[in-house]
Protein backbone atom coordinates (compact mmCIF):
# COMPACT_ATOMS: atom_id res chain seq x y z
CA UNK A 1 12.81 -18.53 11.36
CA UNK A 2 10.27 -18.64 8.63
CA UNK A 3 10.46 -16.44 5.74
CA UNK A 4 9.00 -12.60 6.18
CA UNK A 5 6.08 -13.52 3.38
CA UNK A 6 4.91 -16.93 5.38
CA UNK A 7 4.64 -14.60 8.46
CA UNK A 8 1.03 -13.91 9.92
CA UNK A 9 0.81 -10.01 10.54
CA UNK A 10 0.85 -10.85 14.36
CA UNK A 11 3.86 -12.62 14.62
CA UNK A 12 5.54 -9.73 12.13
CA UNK A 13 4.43 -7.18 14.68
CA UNK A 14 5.88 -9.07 17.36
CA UNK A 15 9.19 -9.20 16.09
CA UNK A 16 9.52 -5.74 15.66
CA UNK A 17 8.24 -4.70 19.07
CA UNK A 18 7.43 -7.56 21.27
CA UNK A 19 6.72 -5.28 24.25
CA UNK A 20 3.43 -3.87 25.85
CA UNK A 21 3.43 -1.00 24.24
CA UNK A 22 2.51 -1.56 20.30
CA UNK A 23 0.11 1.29 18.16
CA UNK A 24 -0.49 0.19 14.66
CA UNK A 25 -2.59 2.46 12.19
CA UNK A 26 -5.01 1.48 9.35
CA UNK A 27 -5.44 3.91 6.64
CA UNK A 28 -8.47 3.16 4.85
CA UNK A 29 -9.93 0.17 7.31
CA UNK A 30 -13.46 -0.50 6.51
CA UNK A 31 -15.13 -2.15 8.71
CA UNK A 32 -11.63 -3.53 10.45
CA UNK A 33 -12.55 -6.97 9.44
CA UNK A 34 -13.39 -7.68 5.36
CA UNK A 35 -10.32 -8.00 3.59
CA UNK A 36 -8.35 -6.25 5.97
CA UNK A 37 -4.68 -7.71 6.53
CA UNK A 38 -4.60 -6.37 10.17
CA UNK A 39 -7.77 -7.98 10.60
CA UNK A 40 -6.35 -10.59 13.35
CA UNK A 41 -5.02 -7.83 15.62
CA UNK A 42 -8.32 -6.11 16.14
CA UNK A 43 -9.07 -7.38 19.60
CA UNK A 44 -5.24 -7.53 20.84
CA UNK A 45 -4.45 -4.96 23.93
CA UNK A 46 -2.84 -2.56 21.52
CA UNK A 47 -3.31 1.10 20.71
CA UNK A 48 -3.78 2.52 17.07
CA UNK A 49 -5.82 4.84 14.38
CA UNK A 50 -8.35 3.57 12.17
CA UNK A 51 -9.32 6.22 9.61
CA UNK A 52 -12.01 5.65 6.75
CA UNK A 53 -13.63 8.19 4.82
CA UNK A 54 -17.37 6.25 4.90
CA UNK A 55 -18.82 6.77 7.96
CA UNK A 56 -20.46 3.82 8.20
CA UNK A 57 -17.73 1.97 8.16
CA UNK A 58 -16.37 3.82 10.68
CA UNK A 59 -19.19 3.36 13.11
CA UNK A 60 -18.98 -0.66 12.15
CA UNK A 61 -14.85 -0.25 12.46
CA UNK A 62 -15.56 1.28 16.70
CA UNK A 63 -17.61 -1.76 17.11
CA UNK A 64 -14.96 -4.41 15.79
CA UNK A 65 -12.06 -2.73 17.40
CA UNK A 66 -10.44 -3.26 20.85
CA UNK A 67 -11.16 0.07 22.88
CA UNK A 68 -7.05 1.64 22.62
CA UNK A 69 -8.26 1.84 18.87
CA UNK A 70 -9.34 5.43 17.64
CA UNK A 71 -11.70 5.03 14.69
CA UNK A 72 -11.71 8.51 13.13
CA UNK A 73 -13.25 9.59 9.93
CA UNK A 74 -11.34 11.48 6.93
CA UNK A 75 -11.20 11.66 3.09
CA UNK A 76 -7.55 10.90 3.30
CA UNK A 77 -5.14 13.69 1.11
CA UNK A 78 -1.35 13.94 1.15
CA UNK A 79 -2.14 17.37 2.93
CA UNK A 80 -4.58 16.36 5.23
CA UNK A 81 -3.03 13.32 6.77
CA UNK A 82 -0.36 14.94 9.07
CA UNK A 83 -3.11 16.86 11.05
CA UNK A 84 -5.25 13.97 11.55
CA UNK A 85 -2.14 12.22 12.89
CA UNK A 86 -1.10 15.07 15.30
CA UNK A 87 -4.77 15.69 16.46
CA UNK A 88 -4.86 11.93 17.06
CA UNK A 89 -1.41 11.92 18.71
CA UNK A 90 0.02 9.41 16.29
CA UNK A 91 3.69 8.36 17.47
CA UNK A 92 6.36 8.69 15.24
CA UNK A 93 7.93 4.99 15.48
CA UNK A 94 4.52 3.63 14.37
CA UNK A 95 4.62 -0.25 14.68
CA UNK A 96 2.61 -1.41 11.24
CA UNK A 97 1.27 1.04 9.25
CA UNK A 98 -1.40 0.04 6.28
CA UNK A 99 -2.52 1.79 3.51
CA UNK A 100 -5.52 1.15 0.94
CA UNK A 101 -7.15 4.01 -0.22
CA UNK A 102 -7.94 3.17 -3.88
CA UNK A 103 -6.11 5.72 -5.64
CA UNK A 104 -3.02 8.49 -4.72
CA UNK A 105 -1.74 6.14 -2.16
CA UNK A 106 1.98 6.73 -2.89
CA UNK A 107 1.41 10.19 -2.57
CA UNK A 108 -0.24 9.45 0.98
CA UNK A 109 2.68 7.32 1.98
CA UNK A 110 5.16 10.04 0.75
CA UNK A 111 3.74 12.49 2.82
CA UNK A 112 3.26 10.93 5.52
CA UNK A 113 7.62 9.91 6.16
CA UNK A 114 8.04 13.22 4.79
CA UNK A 115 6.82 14.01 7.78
CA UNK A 116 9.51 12.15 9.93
CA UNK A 117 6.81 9.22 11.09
CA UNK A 118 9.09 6.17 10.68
CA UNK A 119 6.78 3.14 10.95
CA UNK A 120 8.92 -0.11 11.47
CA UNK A 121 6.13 -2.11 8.70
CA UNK A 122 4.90 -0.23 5.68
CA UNK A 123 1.45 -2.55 4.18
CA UNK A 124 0.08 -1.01 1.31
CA UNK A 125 -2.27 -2.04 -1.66
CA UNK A 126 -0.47 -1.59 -4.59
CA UNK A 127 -1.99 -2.21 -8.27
CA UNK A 128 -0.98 -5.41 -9.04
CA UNK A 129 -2.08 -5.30 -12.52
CA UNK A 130 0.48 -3.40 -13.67
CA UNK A 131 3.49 -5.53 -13.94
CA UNK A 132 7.23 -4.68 -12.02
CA UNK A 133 9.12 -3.46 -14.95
CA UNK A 134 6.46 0.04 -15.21
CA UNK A 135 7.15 2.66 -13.00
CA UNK A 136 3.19 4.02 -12.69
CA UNK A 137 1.68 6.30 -9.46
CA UNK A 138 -2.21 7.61 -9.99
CA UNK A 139 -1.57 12.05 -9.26
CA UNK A 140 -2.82 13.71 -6.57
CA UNK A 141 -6.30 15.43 -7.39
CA UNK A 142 -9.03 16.82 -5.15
CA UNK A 143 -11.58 15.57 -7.16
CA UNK A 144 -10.07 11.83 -7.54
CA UNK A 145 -12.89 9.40 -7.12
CA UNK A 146 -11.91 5.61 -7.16
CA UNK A 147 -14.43 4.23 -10.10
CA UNK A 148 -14.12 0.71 -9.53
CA UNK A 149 -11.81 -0.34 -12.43
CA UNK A 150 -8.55 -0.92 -12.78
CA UNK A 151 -7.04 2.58 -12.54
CA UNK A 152 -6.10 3.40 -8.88
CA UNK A 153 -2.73 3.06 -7.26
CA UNK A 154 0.76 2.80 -8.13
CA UNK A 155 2.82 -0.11 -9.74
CA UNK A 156 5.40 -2.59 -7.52
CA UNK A 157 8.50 -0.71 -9.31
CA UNK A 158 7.12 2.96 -8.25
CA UNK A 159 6.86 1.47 -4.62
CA UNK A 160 10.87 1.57 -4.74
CA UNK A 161 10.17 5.41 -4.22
CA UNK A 162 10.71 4.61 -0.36
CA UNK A 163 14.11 3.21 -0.17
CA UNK A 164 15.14 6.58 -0.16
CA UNK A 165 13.27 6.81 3.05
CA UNK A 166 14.98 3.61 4.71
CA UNK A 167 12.56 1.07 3.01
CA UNK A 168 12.92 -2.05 1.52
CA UNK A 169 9.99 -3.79 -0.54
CA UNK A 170 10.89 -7.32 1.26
CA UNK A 171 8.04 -8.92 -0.27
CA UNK A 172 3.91 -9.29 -1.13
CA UNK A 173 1.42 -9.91 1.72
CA UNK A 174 -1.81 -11.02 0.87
CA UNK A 175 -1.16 -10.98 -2.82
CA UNK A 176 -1.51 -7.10 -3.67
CA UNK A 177 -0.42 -5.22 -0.59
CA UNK A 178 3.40 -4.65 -0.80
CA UNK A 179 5.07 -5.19 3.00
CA UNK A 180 7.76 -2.70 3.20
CA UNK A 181 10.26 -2.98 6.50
CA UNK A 182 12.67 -0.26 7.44
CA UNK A 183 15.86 -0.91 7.49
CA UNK A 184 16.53 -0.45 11.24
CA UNK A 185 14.59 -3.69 11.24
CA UNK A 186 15.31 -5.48 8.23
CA UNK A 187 17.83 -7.43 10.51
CA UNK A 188 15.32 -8.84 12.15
CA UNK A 189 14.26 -10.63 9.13
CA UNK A 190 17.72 -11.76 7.83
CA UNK A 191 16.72 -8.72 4.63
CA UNK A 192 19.00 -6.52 3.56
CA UNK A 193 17.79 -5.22 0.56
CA UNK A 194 14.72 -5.03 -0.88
CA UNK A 195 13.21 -8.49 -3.32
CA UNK A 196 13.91 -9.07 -6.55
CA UNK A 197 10.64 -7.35 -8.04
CA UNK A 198 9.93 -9.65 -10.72
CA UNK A 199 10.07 -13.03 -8.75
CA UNK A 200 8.08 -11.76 -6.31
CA UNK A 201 4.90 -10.40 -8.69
CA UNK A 202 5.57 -14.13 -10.70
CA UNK A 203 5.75 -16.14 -7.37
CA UNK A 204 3.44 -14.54 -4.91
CA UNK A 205 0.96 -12.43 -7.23
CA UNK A 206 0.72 -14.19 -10.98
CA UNK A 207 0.15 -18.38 -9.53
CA UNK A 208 -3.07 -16.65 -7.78
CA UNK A 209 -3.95 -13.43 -10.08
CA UNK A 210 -7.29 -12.08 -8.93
CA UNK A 211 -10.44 -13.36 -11.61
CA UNK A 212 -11.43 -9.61 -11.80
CA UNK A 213 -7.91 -9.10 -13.49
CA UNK A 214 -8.62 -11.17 -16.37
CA UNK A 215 -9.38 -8.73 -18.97
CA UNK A 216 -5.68 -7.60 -18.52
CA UNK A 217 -4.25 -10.71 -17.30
CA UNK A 218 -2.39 -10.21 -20.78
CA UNK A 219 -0.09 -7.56 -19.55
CA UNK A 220 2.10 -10.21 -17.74
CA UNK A 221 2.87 -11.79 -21.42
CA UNK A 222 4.64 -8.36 -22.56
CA UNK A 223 7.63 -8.50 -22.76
CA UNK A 224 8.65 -5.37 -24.26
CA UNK A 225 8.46 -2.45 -21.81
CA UNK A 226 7.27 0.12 -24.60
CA UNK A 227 4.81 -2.13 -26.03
CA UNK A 228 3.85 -2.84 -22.42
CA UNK A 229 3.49 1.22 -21.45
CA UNK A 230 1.14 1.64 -24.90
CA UNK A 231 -1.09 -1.17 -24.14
CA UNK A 232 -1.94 0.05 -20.40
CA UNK A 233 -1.89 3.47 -21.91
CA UNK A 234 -4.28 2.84 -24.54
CA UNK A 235 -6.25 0.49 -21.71
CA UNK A 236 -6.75 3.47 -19.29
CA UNK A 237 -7.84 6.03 -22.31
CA UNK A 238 -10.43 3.48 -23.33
CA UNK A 239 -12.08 3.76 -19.95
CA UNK A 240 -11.53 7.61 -19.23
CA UNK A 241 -8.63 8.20 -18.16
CA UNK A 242 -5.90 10.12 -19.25
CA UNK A 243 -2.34 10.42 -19.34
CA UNK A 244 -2.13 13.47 -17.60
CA UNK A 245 -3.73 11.46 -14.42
CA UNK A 246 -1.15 9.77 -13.72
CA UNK A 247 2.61 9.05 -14.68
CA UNK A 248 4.29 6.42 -16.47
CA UNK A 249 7.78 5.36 -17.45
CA UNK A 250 8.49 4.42 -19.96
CA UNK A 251 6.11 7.18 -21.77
CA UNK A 252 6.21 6.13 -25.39
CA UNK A 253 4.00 9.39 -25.75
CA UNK A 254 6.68 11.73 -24.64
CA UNK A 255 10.01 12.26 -26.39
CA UNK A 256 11.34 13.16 -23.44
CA UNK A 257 11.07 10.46 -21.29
């Protein structure tokens, strides 16, 4: 069997349910098709939520989609989410679930299994400009705006948040989404724990870094974790944004951490 990061999303999703019955859902979709990683299972005979907060995209999303795919609009929040799920009549044991919202995303994800939903495939854009050894996760805030630059997200290392649900990071999909399985499943794959963080960000992220990361692309050469923290620190001040947007560890600006 091939290797869970050399799988295409179909054959993943048939491996952890290869019946009739499969309902994925896409958090932040688009149009279902540009850059999308569940792009190829848009016309399969399977049910799901698509949920974007433009509505054009959404009306360009119900004409990409198979018809068992809901295409429902919402400004995704961590409080929000679990009502659009039960008016939608999400299932718990969601088969794939993927997540790219351009900002609080951990916070999405949190609340969402804090809710009990247990989806067997966790795909979610992480920032992969921040390298593995910095734990950083963007806050919560009603007025959060993505502003195109590099401060959105949450770092590979925060993403180890959901083992405590059952999740193991098992490795990178399409370069900056992390591909979480549960561990109900991880057998499946021959995983049974999650990847080594820093081979996978030097072996499927770094060899094929994004061109739009160069002005950071420097970050990977730190070596020291303080010095590290400072520079992306310093980075996000310069363009607005400030520490008390988001956390970091280790926070050479606080004693205490």
């Amino acid at each position: 069997m091939k290797k869970i990061e050399n799988l295409e999303v179909s054959e993943i999703l048939d491996i952890v349910n290869n019946t009739a019955d499969q309902y994925i859902v896409n958090i932040g979709c688009g149009n279902a098709v540009l850059d999308d990683p569940l792009a190829p299972l848009i016309k399969k005979n399977i049910g799901g939520l698509y949920i974007d907060q433009q509505q054009g995209h959404i009306e360009n999303c119900k004409k990409n989609v198979n018809p068992l795919i809901t295409a429902f609009q919402s400004h995704v929040t961590p409080d929000n989410i679990k009502t659009s799920f039960s008016t939608n009549n999400v299932p718990k044991d969601i088969d794939i679930l993927k997540l790219d919202i351009d900002g609080y995303d951990l916070a999405v994800l949190k609340s969402i299994l804090d809710e009990d939903y247990r989806p067997k495939i966790i795909m979610s854009e992480f920032n992969e400009k921040i390298p593995p050894q910095i734990h950083f996760d963007t806050f919560f805030s009603e007025d959060y705006v993505w502003d195109t630059s590099h401060f959105y997200g949450y770092s590979l290392l925060a993403g180890k948040d959901l083992e405590k649900y059952g999740y193991y990071i098992a490795s990178l999909y399409d370069k900056n989404n992390i591909l979480y399985i549960h561990k109900d499943y991880s057998d499946l794959f021959k995983i049974t724990e999650s990847a080594d963080l820093d081979h996978i960000y030097k072996t499927q992220y770094l060899p094929h870094a994004f061109y739009y990361n160069k002005n950071v692309a420097h970050w990977a050469q730190i070596d020291d974790v303080t010095e590290l923290s400072n520079a992306i620190i310093s980075f996000f001040e310069g363009i607005g944004h400030n520490i008390d947007e988001y956390y970091i560890n280790p926070n050479p600006r606080n004693d205490s951490e």
